[in-house]
Every structure is written in C-alpha cells, then in structure tokens.
PDB file of N, CA and C in Angstrom:
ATOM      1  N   UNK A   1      27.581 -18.249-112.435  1.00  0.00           N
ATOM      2  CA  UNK A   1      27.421 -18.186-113.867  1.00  0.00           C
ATOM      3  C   UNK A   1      25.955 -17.987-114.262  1.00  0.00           C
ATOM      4  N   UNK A   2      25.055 -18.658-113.565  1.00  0.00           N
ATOM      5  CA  UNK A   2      23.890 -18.529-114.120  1.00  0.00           C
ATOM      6  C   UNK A   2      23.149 -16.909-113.839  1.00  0.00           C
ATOM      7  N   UNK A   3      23.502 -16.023-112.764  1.00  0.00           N
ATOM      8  CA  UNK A   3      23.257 -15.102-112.329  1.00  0.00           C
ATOM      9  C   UNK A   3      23.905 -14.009-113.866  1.00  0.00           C
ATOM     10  N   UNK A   4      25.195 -14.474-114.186  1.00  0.00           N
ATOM     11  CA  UNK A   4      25.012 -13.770-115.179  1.00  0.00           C
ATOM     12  C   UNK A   4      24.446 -13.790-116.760  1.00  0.00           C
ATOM     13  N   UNK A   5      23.688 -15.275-116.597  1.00  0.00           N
ATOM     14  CA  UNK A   5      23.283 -16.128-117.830  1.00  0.00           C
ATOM     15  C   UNK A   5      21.514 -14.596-117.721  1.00  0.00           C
ATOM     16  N   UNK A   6      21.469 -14.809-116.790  1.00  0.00           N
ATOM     17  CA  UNK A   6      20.065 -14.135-116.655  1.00  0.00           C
ATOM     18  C   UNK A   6      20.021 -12.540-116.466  1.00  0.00           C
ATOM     19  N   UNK A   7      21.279 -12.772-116.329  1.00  0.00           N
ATOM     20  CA  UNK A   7      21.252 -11.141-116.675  1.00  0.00           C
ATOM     21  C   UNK A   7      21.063 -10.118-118.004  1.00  0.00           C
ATOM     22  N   UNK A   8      20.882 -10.378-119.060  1.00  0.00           N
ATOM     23  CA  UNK A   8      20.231  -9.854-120.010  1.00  0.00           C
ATOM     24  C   UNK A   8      19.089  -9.658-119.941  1.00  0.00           C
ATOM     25  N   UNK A   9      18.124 -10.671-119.380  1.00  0.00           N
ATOM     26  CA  UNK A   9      16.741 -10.435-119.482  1.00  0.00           C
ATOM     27  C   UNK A   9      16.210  -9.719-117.920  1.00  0.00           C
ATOM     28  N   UNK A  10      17.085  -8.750-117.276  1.00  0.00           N
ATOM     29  CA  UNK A  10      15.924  -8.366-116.212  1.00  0.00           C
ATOM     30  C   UNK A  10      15.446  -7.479-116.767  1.00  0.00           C
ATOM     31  N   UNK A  11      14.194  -6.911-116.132  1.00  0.00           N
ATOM     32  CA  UNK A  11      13.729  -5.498-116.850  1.00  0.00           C
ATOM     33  C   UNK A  11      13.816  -4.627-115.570  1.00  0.00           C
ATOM     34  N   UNK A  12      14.504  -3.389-115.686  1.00  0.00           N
ATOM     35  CA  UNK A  12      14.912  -2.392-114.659  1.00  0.00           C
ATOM     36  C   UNK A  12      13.290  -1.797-114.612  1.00  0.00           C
ATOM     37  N   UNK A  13      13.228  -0.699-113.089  1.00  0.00           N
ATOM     38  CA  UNK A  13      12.038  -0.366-113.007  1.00  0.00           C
ATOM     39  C   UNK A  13      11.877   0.654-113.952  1.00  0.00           C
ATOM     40  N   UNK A  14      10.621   0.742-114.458  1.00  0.00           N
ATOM     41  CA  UNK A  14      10.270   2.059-115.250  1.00  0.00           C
ATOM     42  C   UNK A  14      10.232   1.977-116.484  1.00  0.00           C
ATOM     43  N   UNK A  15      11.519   0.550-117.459  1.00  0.00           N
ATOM     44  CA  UNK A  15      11.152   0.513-118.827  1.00  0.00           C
ATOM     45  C   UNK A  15      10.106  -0.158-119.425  1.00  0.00           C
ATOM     46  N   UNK A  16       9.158  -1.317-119.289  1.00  0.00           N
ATOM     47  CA  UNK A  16       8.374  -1.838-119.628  1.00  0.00           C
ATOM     48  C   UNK A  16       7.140  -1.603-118.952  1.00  0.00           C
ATOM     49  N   UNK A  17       6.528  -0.884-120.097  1.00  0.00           N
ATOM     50  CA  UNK A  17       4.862  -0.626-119.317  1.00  0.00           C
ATOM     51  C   UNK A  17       4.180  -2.040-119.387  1.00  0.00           C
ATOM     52  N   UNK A  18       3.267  -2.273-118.610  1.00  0.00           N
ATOM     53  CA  UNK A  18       2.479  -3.317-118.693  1.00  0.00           C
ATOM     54  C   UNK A  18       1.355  -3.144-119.287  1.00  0.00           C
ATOM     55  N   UNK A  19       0.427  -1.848-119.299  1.00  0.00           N
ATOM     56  CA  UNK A  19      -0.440  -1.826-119.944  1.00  0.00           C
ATOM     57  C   UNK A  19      -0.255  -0.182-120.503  1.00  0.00           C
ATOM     58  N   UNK A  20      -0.581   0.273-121.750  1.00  0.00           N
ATOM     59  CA  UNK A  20      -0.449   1.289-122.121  1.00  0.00           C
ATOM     60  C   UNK A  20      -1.412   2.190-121.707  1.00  0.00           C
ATOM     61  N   UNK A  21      -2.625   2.012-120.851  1.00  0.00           N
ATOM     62  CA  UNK A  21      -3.845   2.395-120.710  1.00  0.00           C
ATOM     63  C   UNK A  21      -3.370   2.714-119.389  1.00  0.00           C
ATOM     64  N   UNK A  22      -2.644   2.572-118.501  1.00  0.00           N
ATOM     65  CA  UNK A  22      -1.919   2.140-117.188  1.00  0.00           C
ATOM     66  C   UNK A  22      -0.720   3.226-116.971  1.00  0.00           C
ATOM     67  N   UNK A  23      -0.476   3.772-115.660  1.00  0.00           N
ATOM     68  CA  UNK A  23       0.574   4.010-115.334  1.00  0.00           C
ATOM     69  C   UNK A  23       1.598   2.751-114.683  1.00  0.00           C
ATOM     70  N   UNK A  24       1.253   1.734-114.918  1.00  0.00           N
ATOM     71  CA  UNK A  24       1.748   0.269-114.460  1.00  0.00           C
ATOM     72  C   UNK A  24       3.028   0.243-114.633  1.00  0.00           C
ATOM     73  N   UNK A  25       4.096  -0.205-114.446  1.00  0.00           N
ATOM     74  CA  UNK A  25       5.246  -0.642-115.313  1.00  0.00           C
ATOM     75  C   UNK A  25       5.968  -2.434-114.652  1.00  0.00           C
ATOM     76  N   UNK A  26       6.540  -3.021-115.704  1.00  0.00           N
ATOM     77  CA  UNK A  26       6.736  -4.463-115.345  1.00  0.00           C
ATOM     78  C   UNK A  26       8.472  -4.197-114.778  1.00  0.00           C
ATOM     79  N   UNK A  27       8.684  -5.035-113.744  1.00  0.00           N
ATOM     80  CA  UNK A  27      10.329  -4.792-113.273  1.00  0.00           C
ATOM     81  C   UNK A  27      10.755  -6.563-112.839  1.00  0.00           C
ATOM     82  N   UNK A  28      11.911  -7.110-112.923  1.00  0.00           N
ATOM     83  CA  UNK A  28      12.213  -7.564-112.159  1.00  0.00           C
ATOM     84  C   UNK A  28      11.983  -7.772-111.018  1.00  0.00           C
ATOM     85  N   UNK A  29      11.826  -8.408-110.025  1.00  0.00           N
ATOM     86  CA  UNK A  29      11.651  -8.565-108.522  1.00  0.00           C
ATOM     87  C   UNK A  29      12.667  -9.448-107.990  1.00  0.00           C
ATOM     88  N   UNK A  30      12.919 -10.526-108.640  1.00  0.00           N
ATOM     89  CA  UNK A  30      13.910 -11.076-108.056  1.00  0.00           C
ATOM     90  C   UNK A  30      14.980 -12.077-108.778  1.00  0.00           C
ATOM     91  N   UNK A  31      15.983 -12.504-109.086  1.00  0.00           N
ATOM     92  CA  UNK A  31      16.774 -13.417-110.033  1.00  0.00           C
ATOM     93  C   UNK A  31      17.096 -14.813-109.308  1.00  0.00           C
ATOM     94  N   UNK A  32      16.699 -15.800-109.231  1.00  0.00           N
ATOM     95  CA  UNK A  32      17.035 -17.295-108.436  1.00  0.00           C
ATOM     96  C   UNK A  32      17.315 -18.005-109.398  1.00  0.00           C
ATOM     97  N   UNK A  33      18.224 -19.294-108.767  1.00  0.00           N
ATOM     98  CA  UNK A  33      18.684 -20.266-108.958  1.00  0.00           C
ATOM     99  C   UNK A  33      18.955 -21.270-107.862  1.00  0.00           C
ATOM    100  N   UNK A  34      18.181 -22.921-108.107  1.00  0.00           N
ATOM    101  CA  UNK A  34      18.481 -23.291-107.312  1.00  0.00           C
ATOM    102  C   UNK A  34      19.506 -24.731-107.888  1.00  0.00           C
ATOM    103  N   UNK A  35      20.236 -25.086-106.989  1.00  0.00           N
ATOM    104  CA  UNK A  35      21.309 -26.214-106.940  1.00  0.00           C
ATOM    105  C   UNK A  35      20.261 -27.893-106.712  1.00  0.00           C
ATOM    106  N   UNK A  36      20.158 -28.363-107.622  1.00  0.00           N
ATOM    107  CA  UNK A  36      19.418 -29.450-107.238  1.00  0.00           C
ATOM    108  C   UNK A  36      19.711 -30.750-106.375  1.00  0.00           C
ATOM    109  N   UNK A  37      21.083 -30.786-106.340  1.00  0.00           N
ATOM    110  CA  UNK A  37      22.048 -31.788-105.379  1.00  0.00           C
ATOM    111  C   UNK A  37      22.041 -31.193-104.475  1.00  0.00           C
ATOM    112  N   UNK A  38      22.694 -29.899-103.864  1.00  0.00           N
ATOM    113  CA  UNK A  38      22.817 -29.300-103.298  1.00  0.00           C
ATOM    114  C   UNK A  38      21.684 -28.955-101.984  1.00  0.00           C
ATOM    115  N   UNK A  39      20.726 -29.038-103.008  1.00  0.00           N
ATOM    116  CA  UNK A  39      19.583 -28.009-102.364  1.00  0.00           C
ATOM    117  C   UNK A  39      19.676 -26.793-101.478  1.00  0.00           C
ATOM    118  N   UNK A  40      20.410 -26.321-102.461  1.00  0.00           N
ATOM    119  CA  UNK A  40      20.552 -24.468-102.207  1.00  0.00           C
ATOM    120  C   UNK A  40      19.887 -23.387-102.745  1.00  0.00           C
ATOM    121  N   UNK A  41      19.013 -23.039-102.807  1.00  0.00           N
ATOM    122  CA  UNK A  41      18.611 -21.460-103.054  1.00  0.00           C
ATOM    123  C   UNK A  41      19.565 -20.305-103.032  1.00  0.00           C
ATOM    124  N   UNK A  42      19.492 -20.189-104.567  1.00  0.00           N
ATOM    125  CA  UNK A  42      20.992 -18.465-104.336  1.00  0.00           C
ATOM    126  C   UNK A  42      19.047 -17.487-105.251  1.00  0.00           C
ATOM    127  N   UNK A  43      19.220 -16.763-104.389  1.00  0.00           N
ATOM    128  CA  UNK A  43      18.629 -15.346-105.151  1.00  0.00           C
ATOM    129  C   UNK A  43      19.361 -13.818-104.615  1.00  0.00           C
ATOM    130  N   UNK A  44      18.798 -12.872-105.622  1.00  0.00           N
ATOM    131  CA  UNK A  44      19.356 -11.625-105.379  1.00  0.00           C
ATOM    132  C   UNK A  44      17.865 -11.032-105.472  1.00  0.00           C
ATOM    133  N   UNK A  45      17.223 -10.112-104.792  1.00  0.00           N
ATOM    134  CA  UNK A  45      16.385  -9.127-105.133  1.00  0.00           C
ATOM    135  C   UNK A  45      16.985  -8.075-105.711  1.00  0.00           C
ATOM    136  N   UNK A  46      15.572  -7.581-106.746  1.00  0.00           N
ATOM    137  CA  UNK A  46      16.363  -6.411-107.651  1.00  0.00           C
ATOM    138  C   UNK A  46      16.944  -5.292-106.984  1.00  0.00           C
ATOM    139  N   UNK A  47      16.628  -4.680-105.576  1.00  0.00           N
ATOM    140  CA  UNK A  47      16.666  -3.862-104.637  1.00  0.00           C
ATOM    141  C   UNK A  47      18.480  -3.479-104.017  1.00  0.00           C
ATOM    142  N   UNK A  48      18.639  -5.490-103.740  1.00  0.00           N
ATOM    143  CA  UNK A  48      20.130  -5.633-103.240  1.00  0.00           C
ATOM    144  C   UNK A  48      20.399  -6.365-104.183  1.00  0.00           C
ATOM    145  N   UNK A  49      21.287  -6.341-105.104  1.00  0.00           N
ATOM    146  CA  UNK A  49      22.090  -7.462-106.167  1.00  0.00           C
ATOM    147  C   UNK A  49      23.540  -8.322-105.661  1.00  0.00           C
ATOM    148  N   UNK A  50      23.469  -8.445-104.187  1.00  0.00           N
ATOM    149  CA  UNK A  50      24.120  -9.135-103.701  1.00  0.00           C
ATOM    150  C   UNK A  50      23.133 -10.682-103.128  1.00  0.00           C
ATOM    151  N   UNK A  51      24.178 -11.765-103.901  1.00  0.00           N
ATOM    152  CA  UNK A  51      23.491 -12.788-103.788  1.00  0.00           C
ATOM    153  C   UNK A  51      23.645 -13.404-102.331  1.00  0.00           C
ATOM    154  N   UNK A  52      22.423 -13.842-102.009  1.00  0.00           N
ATOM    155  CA  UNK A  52      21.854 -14.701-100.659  1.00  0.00           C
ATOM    156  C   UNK A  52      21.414 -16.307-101.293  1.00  0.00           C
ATOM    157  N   UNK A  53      22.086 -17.054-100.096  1.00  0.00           N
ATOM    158  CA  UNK A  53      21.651 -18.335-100.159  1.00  0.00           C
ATOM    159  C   UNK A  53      20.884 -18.740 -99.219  1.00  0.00           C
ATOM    160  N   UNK A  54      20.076 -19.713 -99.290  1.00  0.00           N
ATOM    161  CA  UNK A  54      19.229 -20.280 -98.476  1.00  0.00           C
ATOM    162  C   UNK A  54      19.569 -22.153 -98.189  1.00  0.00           C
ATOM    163  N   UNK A  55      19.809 -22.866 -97.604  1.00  0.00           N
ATOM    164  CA  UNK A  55      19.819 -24.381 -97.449  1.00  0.00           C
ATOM    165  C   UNK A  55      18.065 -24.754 -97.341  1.00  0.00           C
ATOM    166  N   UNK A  56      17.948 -25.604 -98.097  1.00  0.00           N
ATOM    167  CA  UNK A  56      16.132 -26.552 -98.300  1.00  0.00           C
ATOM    168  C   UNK A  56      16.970 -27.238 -97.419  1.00  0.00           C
ATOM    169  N   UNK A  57      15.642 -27.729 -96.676  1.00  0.00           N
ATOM    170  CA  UNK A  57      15.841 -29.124 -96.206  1.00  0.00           C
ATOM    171  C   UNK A  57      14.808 -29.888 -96.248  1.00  0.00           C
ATOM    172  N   UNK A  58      14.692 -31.554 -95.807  1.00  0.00           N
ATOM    173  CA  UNK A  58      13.793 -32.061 -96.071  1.00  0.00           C
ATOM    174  C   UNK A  58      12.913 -31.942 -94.761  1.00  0.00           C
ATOM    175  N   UNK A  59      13.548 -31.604 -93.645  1.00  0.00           N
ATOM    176  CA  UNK A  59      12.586 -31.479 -92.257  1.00  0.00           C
ATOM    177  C   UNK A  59      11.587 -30.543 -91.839  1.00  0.00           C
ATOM    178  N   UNK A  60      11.145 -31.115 -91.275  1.00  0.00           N
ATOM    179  CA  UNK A  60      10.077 -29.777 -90.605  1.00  0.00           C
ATOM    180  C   UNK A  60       8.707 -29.286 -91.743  1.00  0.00           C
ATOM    181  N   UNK A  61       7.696 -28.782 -91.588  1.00  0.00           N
ATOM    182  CA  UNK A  61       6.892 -28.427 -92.480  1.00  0.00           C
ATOM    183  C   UNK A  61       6.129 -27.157 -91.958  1.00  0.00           C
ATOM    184  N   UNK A  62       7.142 -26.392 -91.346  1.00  0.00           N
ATOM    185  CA  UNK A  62       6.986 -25.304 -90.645  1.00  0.00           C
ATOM    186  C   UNK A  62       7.664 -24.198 -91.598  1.00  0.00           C
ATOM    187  N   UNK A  63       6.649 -23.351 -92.233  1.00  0.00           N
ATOM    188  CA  UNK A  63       7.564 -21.659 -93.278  1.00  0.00           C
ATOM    189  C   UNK A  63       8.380 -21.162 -92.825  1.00  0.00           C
ATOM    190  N   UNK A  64       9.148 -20.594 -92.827  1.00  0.00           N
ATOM    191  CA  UNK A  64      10.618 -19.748 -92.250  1.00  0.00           C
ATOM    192  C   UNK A  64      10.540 -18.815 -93.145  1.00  0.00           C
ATOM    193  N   UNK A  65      10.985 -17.678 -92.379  1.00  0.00           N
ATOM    194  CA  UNK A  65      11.269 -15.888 -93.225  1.00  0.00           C
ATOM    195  C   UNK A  65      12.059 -15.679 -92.707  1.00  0.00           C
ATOM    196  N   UNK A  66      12.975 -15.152 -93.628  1.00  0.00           N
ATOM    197  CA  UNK A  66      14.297 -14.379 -93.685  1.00  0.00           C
ATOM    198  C   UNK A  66      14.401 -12.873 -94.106  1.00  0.00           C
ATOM    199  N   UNK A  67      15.086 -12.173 -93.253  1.00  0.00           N
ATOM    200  CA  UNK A  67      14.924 -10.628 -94.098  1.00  0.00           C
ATOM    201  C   UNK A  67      15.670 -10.612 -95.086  1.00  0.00           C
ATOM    202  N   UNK A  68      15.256 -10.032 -96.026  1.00  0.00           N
ATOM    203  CA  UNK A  68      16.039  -9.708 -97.228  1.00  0.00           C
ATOM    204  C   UNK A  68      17.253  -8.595 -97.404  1.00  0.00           C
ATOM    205  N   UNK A  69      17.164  -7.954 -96.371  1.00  0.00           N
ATOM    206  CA  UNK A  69      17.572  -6.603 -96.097  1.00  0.00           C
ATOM    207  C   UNK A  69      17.289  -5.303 -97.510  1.00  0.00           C
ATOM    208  N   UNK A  70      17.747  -3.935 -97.199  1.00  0.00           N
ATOM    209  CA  UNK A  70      16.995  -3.110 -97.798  1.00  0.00           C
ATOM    210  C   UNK A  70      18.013  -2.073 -98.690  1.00  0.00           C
ATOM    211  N   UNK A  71      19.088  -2.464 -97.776  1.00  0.00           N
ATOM    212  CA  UNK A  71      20.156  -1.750 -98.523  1.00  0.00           C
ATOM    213  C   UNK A  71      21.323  -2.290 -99.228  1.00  0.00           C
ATOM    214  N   UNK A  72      21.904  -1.556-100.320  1.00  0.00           N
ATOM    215  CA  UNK A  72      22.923  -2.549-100.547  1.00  0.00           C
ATOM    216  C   UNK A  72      23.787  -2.169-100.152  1.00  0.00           C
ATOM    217  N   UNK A  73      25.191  -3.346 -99.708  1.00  0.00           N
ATOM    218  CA  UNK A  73      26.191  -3.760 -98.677  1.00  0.00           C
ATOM    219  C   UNK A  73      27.364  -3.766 -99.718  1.00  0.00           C
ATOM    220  N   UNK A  74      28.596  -3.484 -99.306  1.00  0.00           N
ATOM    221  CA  UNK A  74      29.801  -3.511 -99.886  1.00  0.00           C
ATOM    222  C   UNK A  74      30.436  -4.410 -98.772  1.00  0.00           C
ATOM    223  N   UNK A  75      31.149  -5.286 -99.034  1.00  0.00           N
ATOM    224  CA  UNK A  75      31.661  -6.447 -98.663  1.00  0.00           C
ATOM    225  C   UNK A  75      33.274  -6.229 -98.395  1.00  0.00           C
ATOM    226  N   UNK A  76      33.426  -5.216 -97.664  1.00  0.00           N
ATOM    227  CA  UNK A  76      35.223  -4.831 -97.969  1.00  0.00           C
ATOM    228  C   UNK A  76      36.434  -5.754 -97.300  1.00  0.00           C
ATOM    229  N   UNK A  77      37.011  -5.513 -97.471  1.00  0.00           N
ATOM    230  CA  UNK A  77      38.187  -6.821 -98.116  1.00  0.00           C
ATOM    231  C   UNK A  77      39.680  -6.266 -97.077  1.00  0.00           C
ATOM    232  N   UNK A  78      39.689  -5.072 -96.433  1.00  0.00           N
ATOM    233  CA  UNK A  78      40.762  -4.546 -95.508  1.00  0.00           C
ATOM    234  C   UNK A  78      40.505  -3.521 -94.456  1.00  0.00           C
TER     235      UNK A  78
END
C-alpha cells in the first residue's frame, strides 16, 4: 500500500529541471519503506519497479551490498 501511497509523487527522468541555467534534470532514484517491527526494508529502484526486500538485523557492524539488478523481470506464473 504504501508503494502506491508514493506513487504520485515520483518524478520520471527528464520532467523536472533542477536548474534552468542547467541541462540537469531531478528523477526519482529510488521508493522505500521500512517495517518497523519487522525490520524489513522493501525498496524498488526507479530502473526495476519490482519490489526487493532486505531483513536489518541487529548483528554484526560489517556493510553488506546487494545487487540491485539492471533489468526488469516478469515473474511468470506457468
């Protein structure tokens, strides 16, 4: 639900200049939400709009990277 609560406000690439003086333009990069009981991370990058979760935990104090991947995926069903 909240993925689509925030969906009005992304800005696609190319419509909002950032500076008029600028070939700049402002985009989306990424849409998150996190579960506070849970401690889940759901984001989508603007790139793939298929949502990814992540589990927080409280251990370790070591960074972790995940690929985001680059393309978007259809999820088929048969």
């Amino acid at each position: 639900r909240m993925f689509r609560a925030f969906a009005p406000v992304d800005i696609p690439e190319g419509l909002a200049k950032a500076d008029p003086h600028y070939e700049v333009y402002e985009q989306t990069l990424c849409t998150s939400v996190m579960c506070a009981e849970s401690g889940v991370y759901y984001f989508a990058p603007a790139w793939n709009r298929r949502i990814s979760a992540v589990r927080l935990t409280h251990t370790g104090t070591k960074t972790r990277y995940f690929d985001l991947g680059d393309a978007q995926d259809v999820n088929y069903q048969n």
